[in-house]
Protein backbone atom coordinates (compact mmCIF):
# COMPACT_ATOMS: atom_id res chain seq x y z
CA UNK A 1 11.93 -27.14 6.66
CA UNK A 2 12.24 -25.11 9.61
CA UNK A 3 13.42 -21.34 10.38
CA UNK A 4 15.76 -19.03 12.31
CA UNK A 5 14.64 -15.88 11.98
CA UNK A 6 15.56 -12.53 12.81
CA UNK A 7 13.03 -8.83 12.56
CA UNK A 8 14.58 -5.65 12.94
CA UNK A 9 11.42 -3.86 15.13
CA UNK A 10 10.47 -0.07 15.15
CA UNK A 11 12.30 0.48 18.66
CA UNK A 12 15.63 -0.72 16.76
CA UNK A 13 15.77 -4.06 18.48
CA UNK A 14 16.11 -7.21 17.10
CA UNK A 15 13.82 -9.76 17.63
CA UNK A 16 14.59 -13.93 17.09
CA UNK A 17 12.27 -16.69 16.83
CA UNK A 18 11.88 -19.92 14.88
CA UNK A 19 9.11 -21.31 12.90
CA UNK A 20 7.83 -23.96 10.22
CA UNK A 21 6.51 -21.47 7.89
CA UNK A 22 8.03 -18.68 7.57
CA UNK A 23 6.06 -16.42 5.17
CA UNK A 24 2.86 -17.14 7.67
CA UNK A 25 5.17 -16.33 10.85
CA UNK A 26 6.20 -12.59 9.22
CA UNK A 27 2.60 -12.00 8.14
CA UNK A 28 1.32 -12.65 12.12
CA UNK A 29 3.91 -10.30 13.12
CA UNK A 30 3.45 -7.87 10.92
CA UNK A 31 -0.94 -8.16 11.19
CA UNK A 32 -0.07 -7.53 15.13
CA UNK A 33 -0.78 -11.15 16.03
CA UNK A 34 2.31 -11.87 18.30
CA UNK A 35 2.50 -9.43 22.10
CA UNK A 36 6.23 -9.03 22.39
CA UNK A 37 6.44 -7.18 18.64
CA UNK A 38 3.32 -5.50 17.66
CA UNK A 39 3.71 -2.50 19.50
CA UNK A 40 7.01 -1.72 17.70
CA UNK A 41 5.18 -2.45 14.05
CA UNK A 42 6.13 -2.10 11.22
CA UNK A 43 8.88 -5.01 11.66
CA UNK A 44 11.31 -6.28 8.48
CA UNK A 45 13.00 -9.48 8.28
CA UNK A 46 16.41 -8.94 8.41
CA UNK A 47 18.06 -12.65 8.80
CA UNK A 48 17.12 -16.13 8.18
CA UNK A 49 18.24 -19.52 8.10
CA UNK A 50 16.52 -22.86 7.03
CA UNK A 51 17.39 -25.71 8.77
CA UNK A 52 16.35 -29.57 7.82
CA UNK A 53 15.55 -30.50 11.61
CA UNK A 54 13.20 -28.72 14.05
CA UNK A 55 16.05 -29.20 16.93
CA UNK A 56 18.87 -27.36 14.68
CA UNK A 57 16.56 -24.33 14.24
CA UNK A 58 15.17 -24.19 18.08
CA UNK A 59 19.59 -24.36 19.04
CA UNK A 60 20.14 -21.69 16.26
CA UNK A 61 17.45 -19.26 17.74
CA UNK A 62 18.54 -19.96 21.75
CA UNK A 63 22.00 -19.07 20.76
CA UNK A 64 20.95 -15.90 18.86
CA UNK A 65 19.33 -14.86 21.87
CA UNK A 66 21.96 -14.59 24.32
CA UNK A 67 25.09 -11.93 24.54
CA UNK A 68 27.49 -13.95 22.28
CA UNK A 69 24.68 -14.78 19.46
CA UNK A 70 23.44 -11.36 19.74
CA UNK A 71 27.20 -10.40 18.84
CA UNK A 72 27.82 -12.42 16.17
CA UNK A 73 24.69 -11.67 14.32
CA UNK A 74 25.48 -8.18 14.95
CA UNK A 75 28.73 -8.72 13.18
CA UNK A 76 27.14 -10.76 10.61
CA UNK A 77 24.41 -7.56 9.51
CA UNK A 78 27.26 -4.95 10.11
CA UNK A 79 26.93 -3.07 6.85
CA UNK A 80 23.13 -3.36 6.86
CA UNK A 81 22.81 -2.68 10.85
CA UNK A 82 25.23 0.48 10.68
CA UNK A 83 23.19 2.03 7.69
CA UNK A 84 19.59 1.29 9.17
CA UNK A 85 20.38 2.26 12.85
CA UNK A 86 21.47 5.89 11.55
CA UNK A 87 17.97 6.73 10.07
């Protein structure tokens, strides 16, 4: 099985990447293991989505990474987004 996922970061910015394992992925984040988020620790996994093949995830994750994708997941988390953003 293979993962889209998305972290909300510290700075308020979303963050998207894929992975095989999950649970290990988060924990690296989180332990400071990956550059572009541990300076905006503590991160929380906001989104996911398990896909069968590795290809479907990697497509799933470039698309949530540009302007549309970032739109539509924004849409997707509105509720959640609106009430985290105003603390």
């Amino acid at each position: 099985m293979f993962y889209t996922y998305n972290l909300l970061m510290s700075n308020k910015q979303i963050y998207t990447g894929y992975t095989a394992d999950l649970k290990r992925r988060i924990h690296e984040h989180n332990c400071g293991s990956n550059n572009t988020t541990k300076k905006y620790l503590p991160i929380l996994l906001i989104h996911y989505e398990a896909f069968i093949d590795e290809k479907d995830a990697k497509r799933r994750e470039e698309y949530f990474k540009t302007t549309k994708g970032k739109t539509t997941l924004k849409l997707m988390l509105k509720e959640y987004l609106s009430q985290t953003m105003a603390r």
